[in-house]
N, C-alpha and C. Protein backbone atom coordinates (compact mmCIF):
# COMPACT_ATOMS: atom_id res chain seq x y z
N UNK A 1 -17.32 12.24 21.49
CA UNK A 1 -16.75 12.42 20.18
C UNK A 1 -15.28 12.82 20.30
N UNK A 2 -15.03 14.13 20.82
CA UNK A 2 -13.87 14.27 21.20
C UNK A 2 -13.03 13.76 22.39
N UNK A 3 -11.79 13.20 22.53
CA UNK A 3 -11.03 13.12 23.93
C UNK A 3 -11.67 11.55 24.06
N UNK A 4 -12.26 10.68 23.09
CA UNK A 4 -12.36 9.88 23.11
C UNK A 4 -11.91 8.31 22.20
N UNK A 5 -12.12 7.36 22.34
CA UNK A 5 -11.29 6.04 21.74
C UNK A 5 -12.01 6.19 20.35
N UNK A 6 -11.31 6.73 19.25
CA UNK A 6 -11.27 6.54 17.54
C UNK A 6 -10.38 5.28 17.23
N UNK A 7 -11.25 5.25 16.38
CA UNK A 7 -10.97 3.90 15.66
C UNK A 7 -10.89 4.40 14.02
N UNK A 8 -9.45 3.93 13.58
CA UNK A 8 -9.23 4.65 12.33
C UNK A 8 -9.27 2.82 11.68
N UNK A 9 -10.13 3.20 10.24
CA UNK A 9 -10.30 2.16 9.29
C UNK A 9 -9.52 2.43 8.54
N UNK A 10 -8.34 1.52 8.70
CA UNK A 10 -7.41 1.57 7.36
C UNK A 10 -7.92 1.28 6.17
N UNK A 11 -8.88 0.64 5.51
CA UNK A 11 -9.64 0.58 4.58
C UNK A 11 -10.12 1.68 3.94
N UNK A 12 -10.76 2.07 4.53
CA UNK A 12 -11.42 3.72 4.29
C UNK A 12 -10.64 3.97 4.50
N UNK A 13 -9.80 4.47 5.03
CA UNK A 13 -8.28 5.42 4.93
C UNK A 13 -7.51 5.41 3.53
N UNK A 14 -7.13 4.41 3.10
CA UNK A 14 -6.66 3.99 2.38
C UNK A 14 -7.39 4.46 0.62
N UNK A 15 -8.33 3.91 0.44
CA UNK A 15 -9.40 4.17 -0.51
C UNK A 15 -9.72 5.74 -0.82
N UNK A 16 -10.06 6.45 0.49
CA UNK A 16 -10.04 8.11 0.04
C UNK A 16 -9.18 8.74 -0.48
N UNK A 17 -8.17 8.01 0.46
CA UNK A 17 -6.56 9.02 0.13
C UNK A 17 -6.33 8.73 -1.53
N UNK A 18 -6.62 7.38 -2.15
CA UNK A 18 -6.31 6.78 -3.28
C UNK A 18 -7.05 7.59 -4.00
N UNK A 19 -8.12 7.70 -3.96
CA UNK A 19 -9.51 8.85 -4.67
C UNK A 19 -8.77 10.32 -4.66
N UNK A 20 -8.41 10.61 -3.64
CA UNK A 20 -7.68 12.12 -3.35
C UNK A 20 -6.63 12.30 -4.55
N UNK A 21 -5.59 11.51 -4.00
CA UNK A 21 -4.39 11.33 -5.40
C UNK A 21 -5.16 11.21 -6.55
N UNK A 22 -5.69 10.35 -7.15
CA UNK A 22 -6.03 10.09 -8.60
C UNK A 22 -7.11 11.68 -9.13
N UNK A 23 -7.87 12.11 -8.53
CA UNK A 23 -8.42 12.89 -8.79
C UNK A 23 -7.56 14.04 -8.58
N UNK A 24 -6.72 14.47 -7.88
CA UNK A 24 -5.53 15.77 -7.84
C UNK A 24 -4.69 15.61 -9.04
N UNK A 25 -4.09 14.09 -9.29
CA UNK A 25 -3.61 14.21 -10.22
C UNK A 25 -4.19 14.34 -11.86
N UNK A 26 -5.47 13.78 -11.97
CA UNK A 26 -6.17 13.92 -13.00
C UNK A 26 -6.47 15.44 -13.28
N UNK A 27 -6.75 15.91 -12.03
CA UNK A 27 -6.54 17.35 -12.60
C UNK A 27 -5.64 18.22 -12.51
N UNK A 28 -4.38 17.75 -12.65
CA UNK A 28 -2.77 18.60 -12.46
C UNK A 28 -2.93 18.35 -14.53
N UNK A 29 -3.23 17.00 -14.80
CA UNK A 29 -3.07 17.01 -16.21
C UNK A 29 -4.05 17.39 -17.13
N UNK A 30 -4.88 17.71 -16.71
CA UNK A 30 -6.07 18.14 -17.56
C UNK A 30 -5.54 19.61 -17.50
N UNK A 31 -5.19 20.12 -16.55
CA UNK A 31 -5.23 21.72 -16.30
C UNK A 31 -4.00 22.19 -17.75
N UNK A 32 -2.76 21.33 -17.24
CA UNK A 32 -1.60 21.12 -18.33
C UNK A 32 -1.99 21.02 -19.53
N UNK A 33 -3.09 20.39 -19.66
CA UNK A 33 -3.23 19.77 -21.60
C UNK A 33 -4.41 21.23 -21.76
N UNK A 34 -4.85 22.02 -21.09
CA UNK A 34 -5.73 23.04 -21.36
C UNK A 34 -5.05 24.44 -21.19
N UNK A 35 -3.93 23.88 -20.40
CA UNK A 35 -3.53 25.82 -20.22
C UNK A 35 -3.00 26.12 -21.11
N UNK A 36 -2.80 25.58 -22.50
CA UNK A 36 -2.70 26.30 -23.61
C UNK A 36 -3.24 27.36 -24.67
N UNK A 37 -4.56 26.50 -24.24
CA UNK A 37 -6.22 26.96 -25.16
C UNK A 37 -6.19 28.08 -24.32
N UNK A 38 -6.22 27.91 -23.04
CA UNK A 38 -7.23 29.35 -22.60
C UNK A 38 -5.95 30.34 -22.04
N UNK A 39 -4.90 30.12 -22.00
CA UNK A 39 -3.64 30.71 -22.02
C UNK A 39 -3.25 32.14 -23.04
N UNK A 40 -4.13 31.61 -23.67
CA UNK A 40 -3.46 32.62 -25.29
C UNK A 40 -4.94 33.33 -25.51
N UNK A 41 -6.42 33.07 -24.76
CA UNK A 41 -7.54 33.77 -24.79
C UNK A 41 -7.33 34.74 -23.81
N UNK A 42 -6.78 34.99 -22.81
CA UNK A 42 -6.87 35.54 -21.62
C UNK A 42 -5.78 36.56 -21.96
């Protein structure tokens, strides 16, 4: 496993990282369009 020949799938590489971004950013703006509401409860 380690110290040995990896084989990186740019495919799957590619696709997670894309999932990673869209979902970080989906919630950078959700957090934004809500930290108003619970901003002013707290």
């Amino acid at each position: 496993m380690l110290g040995g020949e990896s084989r990186l799938y740019v495919l799957n590489f590619a696709l997670s990282l894309a999932l990673a971004v869209v979902l970080l950013a989906s919630g950078i703006l959700y957090f934004r369009k809500m930290e108003r509401t619970f901003a002013d409860v707290i």
